[in-house]
PDB file of N, CA and C in Angstrom:
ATOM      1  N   UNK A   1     -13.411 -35.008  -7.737  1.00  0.00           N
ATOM      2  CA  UNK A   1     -12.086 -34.685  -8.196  1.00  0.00           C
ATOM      3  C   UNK A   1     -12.109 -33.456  -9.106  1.00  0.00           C
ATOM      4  N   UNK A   2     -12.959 -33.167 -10.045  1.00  0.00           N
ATOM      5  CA  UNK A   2     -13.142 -32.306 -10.816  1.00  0.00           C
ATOM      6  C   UNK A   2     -13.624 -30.841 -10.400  1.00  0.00           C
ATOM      7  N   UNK A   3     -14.474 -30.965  -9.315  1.00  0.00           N
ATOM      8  CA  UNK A   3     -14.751 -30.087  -8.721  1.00  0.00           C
ATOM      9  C   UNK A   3     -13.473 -29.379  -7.657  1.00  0.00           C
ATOM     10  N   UNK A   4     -12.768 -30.394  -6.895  1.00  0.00           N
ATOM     11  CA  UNK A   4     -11.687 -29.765  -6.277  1.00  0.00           C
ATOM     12  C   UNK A   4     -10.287 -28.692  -7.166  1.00  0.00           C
ATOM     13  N   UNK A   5     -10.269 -29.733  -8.658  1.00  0.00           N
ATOM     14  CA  UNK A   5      -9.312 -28.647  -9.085  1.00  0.00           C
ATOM     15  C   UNK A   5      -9.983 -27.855  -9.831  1.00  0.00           C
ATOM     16  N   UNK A   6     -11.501 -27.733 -10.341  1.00  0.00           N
ATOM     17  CA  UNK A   6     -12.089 -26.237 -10.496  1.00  0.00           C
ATOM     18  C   UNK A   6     -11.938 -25.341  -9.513  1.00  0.00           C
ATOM     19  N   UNK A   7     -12.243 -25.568  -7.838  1.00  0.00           N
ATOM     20  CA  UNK A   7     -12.077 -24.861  -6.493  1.00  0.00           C
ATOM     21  C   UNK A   7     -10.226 -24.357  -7.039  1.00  0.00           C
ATOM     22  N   UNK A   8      -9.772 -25.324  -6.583  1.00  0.00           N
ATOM     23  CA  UNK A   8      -8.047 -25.096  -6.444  1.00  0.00           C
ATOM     24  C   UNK A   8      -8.006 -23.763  -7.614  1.00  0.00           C
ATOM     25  N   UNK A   9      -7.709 -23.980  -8.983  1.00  0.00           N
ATOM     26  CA  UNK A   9      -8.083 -22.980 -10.049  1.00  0.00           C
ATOM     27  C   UNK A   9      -8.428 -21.915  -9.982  1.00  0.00           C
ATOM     28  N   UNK A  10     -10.285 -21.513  -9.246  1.00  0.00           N
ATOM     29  CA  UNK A  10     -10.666 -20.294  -9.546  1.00  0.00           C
ATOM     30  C   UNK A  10      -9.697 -20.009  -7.906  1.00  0.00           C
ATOM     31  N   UNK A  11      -8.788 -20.885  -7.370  1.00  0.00           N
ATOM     32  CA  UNK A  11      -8.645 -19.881  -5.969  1.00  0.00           C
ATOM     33  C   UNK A  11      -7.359 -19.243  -6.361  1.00  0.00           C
ATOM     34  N   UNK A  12      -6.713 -20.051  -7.308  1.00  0.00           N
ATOM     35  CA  UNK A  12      -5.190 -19.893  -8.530  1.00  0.00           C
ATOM     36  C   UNK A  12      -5.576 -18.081  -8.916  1.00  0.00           C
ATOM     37  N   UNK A  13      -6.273 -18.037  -9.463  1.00  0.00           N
ATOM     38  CA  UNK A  13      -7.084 -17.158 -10.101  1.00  0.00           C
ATOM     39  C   UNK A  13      -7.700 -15.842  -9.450  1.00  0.00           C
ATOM     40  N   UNK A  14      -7.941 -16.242  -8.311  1.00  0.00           N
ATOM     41  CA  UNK A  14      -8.305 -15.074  -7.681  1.00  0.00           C
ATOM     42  C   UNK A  14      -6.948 -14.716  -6.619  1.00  0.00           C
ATOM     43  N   UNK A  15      -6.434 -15.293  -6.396  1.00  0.00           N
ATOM     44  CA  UNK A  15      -5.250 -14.914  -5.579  1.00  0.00           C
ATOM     45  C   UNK A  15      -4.424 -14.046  -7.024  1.00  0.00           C
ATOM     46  N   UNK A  16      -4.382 -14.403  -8.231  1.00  0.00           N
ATOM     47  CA  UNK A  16      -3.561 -13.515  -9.099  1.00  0.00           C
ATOM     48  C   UNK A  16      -3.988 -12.378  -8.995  1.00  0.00           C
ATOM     49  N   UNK A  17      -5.491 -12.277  -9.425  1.00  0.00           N
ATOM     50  CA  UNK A  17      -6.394 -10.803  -9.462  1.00  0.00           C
ATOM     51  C   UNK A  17      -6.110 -10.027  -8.435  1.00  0.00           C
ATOM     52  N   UNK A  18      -5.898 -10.831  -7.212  1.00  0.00           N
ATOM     53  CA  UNK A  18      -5.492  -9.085  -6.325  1.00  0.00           C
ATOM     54  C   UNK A  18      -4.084  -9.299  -5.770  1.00  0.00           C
ATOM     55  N   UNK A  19      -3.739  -9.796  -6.211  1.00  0.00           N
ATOM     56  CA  UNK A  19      -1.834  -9.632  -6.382  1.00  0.00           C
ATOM     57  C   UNK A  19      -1.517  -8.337  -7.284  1.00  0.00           C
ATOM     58  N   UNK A  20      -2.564  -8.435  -8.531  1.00  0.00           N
ATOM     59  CA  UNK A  20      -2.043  -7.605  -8.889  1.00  0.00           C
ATOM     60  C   UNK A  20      -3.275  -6.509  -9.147  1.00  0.00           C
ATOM     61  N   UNK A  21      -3.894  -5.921  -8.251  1.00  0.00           N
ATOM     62  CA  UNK A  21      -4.884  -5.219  -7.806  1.00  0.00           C
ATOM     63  C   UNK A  21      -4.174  -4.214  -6.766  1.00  0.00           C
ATOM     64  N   UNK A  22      -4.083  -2.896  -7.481  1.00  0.00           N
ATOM     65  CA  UNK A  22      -3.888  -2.009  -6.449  1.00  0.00           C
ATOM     66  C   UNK A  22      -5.040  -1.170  -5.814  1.00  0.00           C
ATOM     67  N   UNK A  23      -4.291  -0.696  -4.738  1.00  0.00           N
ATOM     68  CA  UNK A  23      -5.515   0.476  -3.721  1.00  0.00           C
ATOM     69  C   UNK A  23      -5.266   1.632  -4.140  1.00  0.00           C
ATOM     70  N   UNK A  24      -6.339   2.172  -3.978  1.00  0.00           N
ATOM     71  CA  UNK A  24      -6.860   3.860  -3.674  1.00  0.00           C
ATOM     72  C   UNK A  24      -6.276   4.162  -2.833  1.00  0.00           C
ATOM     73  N   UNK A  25      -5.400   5.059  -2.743  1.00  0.00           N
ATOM     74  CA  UNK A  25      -4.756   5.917  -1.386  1.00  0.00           C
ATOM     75  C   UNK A  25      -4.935   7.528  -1.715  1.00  0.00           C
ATOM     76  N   UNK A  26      -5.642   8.151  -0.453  1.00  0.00           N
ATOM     77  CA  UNK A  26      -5.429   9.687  -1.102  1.00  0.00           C
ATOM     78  C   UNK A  26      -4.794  10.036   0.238  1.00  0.00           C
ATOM     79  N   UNK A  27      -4.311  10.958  -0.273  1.00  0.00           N
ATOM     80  CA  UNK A  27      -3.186  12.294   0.731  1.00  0.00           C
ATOM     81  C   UNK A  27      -4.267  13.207   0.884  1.00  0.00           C
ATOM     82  N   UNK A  28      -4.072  13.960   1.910  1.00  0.00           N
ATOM     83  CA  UNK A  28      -5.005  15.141   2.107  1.00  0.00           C
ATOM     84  C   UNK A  28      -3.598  16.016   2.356  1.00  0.00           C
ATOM     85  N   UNK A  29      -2.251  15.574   3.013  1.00  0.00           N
ATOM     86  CA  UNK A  29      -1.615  16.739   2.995  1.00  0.00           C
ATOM     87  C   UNK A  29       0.188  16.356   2.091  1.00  0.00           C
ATOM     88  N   UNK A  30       0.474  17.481   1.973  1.00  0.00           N
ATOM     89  CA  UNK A  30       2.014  17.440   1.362  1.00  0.00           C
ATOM     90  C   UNK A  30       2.210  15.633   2.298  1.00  0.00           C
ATOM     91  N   UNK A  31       3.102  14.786   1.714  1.00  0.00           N
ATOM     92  CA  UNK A  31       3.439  13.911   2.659  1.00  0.00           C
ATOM     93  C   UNK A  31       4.754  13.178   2.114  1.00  0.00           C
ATOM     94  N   UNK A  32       5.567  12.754   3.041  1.00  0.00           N
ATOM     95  CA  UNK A  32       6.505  11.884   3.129  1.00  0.00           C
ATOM     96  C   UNK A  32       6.601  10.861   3.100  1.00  0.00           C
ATOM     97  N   UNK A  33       7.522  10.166   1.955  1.00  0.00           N
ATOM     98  CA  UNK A  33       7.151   8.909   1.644  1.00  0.00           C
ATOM     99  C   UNK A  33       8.742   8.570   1.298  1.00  0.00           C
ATOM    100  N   UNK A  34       9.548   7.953   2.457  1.00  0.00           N
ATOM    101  CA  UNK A  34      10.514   7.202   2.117  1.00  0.00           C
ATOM    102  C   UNK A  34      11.575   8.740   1.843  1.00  0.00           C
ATOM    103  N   UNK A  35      11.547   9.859   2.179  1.00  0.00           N
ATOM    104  CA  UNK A  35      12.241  10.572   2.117  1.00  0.00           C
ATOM    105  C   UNK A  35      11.867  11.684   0.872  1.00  0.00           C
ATOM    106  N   UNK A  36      10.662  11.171   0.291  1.00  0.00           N
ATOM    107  CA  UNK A  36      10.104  12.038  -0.997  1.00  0.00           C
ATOM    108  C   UNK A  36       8.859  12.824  -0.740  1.00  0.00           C
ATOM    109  N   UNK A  37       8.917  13.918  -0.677  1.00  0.00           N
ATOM    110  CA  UNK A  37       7.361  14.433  -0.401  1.00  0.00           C
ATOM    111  C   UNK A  37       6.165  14.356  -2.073  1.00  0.00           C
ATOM    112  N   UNK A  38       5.613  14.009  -1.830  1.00  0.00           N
ATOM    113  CA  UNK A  38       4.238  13.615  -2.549  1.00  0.00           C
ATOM    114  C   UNK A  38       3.384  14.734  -2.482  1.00  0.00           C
ATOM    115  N   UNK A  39       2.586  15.260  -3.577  1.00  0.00           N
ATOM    116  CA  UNK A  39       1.766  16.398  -2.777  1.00  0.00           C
ATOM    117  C   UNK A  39       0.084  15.778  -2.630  1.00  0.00           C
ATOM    118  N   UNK A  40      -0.278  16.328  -1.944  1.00  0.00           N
ATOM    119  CA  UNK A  40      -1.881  15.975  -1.559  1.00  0.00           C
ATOM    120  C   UNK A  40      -2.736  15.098  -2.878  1.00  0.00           C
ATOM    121  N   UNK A  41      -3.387  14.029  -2.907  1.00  0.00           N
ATOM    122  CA  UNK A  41      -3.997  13.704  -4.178  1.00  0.00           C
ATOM    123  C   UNK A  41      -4.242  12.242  -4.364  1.00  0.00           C
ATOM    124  N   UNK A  42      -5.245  12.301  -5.304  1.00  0.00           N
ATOM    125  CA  UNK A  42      -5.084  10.579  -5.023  1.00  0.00           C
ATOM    126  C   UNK A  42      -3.887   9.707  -6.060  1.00  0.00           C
ATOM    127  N   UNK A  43      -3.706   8.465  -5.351  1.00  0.00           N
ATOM    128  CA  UNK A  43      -2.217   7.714  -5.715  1.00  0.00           C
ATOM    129  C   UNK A  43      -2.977   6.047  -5.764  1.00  0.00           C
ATOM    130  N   UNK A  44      -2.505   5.603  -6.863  1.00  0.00           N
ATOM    131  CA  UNK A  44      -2.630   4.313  -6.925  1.00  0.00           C
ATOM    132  C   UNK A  44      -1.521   3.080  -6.160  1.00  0.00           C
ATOM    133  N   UNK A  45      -1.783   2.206  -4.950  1.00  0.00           N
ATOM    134  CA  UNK A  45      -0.638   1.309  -3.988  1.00  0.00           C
ATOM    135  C   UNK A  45      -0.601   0.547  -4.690  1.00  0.00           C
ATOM    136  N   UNK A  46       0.371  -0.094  -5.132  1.00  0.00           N
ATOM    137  CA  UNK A  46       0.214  -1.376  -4.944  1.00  0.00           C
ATOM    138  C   UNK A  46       1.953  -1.947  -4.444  1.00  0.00           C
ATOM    139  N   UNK A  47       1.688  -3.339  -4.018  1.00  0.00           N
ATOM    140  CA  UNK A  47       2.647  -3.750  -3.237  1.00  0.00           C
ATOM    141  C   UNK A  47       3.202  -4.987  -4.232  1.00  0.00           C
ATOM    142  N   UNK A  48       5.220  -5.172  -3.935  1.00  0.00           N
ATOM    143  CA  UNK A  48       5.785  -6.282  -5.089  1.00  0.00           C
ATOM    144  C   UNK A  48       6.886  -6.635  -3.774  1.00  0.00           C
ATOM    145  N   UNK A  49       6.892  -7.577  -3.028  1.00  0.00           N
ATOM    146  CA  UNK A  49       7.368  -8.026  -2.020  1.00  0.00           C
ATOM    147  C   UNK A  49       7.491  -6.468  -0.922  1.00  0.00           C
ATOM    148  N   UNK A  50       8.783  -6.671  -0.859  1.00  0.00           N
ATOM    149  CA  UNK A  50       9.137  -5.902   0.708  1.00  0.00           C
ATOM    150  C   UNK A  50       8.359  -4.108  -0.083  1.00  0.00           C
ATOM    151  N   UNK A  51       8.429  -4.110  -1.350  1.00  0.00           N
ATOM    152  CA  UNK A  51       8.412  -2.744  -2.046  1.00  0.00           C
ATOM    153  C   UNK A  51       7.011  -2.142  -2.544  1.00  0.00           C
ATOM    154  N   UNK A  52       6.431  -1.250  -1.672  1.00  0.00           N
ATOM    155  CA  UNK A  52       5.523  -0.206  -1.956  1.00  0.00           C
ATOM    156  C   UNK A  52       5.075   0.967  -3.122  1.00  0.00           C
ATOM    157  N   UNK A  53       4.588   0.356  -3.878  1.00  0.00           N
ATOM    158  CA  UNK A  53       4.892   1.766  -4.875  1.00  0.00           C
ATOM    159  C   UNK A  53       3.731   2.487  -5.291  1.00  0.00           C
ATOM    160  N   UNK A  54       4.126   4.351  -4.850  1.00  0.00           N
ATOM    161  CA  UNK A  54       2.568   4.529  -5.116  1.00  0.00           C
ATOM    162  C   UNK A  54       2.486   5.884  -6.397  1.00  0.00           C
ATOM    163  N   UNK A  55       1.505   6.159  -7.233  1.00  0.00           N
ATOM    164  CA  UNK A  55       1.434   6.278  -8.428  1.00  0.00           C
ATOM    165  C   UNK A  55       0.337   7.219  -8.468  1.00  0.00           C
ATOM    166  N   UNK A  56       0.586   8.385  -8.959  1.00  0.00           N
ATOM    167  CA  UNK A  56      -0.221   9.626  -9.118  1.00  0.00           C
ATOM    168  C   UNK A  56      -0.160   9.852 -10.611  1.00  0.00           C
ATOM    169  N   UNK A  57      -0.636  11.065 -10.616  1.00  0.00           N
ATOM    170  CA  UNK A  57      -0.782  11.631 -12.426  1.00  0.00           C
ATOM    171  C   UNK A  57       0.483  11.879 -12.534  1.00  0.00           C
ATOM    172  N   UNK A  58       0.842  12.865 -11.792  1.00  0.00           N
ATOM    173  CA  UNK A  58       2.872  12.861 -12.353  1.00  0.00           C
ATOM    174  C   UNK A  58       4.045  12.477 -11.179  1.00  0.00           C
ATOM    175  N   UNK A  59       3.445  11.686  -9.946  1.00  0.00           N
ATOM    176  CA  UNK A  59       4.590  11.562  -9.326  1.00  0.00           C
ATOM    177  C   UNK A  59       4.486  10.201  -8.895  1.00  0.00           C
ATOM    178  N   UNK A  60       5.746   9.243  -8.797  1.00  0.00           N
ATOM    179  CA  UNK A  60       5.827   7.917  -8.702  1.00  0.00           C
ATOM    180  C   UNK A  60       6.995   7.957  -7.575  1.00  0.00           C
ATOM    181  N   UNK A  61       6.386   7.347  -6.562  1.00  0.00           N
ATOM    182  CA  UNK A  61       7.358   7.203  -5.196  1.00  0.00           C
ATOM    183  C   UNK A  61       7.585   5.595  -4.573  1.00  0.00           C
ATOM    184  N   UNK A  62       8.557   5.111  -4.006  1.00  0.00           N
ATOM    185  CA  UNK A  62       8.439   3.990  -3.377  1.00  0.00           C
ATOM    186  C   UNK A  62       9.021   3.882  -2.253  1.00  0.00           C
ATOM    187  N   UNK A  63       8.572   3.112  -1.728  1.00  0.00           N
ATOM    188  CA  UNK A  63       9.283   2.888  -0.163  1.00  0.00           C
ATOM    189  C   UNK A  63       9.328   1.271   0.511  1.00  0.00           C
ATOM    190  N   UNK A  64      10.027   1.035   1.263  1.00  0.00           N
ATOM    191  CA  UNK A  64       9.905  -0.547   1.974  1.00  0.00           C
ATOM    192  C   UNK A  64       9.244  -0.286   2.670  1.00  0.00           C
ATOM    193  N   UNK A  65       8.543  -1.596   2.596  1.00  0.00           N
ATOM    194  CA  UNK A  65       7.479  -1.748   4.166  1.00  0.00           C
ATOM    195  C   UNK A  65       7.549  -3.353   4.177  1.00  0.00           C
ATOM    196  N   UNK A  66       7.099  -3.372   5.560  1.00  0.00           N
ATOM    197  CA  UNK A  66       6.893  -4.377   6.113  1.00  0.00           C
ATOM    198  C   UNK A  66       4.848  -4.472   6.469  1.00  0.00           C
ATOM    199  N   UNK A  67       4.654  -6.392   6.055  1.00  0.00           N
ATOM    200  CA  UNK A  67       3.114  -6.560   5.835  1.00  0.00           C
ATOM    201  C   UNK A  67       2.677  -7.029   7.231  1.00  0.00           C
ATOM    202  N   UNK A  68       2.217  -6.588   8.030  1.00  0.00           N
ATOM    203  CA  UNK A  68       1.746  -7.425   8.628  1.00  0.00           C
ATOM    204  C   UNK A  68       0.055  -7.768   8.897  1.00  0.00           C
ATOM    205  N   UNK A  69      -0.288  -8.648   9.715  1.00  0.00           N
ATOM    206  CA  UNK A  69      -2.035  -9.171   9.696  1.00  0.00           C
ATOM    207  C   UNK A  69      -2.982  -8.917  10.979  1.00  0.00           C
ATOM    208  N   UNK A  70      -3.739  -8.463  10.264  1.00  0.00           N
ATOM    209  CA  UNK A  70      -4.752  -8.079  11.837  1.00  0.00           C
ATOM    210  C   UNK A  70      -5.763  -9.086  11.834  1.00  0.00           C
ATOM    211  N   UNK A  71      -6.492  -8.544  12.770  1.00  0.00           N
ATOM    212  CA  UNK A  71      -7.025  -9.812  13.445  1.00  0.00           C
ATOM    213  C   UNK A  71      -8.471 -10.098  12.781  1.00  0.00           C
ATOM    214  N   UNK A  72      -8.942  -8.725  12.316  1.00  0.00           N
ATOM    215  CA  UNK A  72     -10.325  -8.719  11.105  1.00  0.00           C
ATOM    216  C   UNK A  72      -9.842  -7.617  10.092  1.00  0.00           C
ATOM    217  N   UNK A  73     -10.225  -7.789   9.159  1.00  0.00           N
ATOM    218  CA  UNK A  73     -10.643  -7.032   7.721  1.00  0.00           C
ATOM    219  C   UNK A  73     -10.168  -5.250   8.147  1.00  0.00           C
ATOM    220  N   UNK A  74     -10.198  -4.611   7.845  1.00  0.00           N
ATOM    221  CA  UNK A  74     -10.629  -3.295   7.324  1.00  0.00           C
ATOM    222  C   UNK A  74     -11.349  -2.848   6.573  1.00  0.00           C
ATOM    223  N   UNK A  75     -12.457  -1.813   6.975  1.00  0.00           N
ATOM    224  CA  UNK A  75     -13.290  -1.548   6.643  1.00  0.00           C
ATOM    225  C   UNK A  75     -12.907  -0.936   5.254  1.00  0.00           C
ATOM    226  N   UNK A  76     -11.902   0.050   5.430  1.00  0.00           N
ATOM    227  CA  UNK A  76     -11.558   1.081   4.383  1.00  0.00           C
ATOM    228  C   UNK A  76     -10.183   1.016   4.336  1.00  0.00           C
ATOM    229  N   UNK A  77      -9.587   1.652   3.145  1.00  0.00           N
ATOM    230  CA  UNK A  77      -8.054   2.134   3.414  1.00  0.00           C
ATOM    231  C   UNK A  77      -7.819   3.081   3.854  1.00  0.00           C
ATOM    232  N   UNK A  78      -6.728   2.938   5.357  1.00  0.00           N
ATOM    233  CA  UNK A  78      -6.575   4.135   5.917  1.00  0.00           C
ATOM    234  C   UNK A  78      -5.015   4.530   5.926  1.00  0.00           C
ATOM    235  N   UNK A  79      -4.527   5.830   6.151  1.00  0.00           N
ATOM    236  CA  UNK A  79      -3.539   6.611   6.256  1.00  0.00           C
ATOM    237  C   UNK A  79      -3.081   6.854   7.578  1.00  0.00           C
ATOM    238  N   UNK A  80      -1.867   6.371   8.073  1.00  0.00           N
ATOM    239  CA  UNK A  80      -1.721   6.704   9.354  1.00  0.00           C
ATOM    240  C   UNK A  80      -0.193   7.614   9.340  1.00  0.00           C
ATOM    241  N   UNK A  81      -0.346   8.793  10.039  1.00  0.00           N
ATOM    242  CA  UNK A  81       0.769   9.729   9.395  1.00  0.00           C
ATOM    243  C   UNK A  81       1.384   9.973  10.626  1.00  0.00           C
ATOM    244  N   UNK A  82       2.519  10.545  10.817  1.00  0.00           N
ATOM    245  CA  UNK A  82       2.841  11.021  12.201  1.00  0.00           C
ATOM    246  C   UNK A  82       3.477  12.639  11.601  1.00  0.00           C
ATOM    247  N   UNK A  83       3.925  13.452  12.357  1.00  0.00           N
ATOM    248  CA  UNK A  83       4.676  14.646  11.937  1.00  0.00           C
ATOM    249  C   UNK A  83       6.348  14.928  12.645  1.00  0.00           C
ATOM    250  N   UNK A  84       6.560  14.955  11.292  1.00  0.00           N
ATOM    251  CA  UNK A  84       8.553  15.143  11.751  1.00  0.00           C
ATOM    252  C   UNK A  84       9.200  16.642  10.833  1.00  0.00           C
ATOM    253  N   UNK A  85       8.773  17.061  12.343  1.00  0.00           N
ATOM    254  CA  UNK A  85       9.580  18.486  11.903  1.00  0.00           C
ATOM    255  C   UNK A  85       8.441  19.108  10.691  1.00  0.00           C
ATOM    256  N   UNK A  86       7.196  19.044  11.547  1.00  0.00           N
ATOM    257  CA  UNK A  86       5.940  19.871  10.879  1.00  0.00           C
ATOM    258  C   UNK A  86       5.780  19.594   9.720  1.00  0.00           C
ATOM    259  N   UNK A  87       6.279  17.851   9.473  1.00  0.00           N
ATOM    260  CA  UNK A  87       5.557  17.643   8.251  1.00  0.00           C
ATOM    261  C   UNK A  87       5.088  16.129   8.198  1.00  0.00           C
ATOM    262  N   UNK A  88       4.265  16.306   7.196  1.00  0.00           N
ATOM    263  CA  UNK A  88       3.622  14.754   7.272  1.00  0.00           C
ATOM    264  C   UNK A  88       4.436  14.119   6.786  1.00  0.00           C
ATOM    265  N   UNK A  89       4.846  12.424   7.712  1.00  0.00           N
ATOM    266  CA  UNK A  89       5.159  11.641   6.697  1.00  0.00           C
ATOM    267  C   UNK A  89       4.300   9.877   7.084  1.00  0.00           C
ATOM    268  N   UNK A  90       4.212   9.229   6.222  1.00  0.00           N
ATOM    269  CA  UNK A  90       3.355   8.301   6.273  1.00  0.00           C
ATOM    270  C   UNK A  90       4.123   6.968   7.371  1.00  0.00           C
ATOM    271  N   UNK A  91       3.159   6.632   8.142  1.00  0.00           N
ATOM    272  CA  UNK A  91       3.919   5.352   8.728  1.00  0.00           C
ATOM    273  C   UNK A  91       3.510   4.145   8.226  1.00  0.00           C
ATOM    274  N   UNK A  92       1.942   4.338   8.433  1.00  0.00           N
ATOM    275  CA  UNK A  92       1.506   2.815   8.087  1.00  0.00           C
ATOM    276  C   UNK A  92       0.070   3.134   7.461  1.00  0.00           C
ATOM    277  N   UNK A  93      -0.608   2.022   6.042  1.00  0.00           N
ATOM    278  CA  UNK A  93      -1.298   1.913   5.256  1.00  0.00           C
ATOM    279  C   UNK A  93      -2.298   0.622   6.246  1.00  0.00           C
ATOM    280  N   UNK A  94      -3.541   0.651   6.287  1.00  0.00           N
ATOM    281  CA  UNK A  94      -4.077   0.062   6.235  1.00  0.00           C
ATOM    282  C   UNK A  94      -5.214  -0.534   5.005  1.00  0.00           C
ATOM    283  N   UNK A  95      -5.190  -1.775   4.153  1.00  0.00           N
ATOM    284  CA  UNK A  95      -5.374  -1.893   3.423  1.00  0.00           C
ATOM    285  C   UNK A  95      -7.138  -2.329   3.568  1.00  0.00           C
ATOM    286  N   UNK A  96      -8.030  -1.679   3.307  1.00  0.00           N
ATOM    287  CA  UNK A  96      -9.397  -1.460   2.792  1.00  0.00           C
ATOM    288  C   UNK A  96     -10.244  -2.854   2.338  1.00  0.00           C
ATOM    289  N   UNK A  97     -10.776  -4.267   3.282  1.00  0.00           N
ATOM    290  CA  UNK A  97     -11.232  -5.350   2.535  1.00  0.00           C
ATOM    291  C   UNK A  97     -10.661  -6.052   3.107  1.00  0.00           C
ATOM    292  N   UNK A  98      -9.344  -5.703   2.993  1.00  0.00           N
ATOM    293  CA  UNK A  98      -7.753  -6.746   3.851  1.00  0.00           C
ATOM    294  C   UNK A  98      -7.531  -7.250   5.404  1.00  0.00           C
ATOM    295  N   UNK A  99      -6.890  -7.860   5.716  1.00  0.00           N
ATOM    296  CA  UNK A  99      -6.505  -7.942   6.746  1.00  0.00           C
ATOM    297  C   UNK A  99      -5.066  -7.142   6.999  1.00  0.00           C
ATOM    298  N   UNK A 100      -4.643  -6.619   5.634  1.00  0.00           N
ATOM    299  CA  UNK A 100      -3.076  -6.025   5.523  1.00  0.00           C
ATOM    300  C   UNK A 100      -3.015  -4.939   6.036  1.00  0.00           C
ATOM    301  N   UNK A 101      -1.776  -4.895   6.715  1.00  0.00           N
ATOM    302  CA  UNK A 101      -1.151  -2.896   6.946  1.00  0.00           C
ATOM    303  C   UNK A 101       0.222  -3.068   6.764  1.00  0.00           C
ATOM    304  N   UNK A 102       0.237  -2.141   5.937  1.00  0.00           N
ATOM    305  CA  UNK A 102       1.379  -1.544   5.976  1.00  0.00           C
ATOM    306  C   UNK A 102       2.572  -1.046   6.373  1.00  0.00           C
ATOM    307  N   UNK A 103       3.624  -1.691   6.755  1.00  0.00           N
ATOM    308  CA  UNK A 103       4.464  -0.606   7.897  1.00  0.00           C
ATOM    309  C   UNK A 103       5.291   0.261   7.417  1.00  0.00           C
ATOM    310  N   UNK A 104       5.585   0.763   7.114  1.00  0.00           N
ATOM    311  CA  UNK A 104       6.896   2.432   6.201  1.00  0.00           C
ATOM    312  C   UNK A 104       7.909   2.551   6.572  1.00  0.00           C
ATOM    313  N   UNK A 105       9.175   1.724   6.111  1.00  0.00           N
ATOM    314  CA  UNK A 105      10.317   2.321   6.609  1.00  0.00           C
ATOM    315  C   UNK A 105      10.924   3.548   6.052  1.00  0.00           C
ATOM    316  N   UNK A 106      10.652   4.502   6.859  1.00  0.00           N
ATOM    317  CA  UNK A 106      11.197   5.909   6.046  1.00  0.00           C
ATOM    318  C   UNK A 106      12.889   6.435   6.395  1.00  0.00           C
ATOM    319  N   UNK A 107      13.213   5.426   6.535  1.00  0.00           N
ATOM    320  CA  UNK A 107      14.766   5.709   6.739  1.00  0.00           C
ATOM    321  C   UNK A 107      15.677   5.257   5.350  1.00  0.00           C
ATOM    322  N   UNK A 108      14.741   4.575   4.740  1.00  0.00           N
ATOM    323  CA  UNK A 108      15.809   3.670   3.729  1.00  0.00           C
ATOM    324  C   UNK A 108      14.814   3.179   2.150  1.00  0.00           C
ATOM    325  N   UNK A 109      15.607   3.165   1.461  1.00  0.00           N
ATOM    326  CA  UNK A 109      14.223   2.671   0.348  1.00  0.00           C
ATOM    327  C   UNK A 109      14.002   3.930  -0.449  1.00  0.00           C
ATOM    328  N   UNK A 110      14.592   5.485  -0.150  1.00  0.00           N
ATOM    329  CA  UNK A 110      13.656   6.263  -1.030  1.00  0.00           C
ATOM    330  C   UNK A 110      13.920   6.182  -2.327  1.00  0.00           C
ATOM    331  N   UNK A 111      13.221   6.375  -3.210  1.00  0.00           N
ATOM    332  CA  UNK A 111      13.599   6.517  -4.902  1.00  0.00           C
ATOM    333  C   UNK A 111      12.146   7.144  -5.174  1.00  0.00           C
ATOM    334  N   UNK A 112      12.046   7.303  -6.479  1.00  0.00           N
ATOM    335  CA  UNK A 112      10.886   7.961  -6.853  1.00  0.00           C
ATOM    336  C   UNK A 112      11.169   9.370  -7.939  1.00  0.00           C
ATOM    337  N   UNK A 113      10.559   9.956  -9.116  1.00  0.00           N
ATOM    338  CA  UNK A 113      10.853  10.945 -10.057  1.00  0.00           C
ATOM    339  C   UNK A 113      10.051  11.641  -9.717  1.00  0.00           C
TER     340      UNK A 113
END
């Protein structure tokens, strides 16, 4: 009995730690994010339900996405970009460890300073 709610606990516990554990994301180019261009650099993710928010030295952007689950892990975090009208904008995050990706709705959601 004691042992199950030590288990239950440290799993209490580690599910907090990367709830609130963000990713490494770097840009290599100018990019689009929810209608905001971002410039090249690295950005701290992290995710608070439907809402994406990612965090540089001076620029803070967010966008909706949708989570969905693959079928194994990811190796790394990856960037998947497409180009609209010769410019980058981000579609989908694959999350690095995770089974998570990211999906980008860039129609709706932009805010960001």
């Amino acid at each position: 009995m004691k042992i199950a709610t030590i288990l239950v606990s440290l799993g209490i516990l580690a599910g907090a730690a990367s709830a609130a554990t963000g990713y490494d994301v770097k840009f290599r180019y100018p990019t689009g994010v929810a209608g905001k261009e971002v410039k090249p650099g690295q950005y701290t993710l992290s995710v608070d339900g439907d809402t994406a928010t990612l965090k540089g030295d001076k620029t803070t952007a967010q966008a909706k996405v949708t989570a969905e689950k693959a079928a194994s892990k990811y190796a790394s975090t990856t960037v998947h970009y497409r180009i609209d009208n010769g410019k980058y904008v981000v579609e989908e995050i694959d999350l690095g460890g995770t089974t998570t990706k990211l999906k980008f709705d860039n129609t709706a959601g932009a805010s960001g300073n």
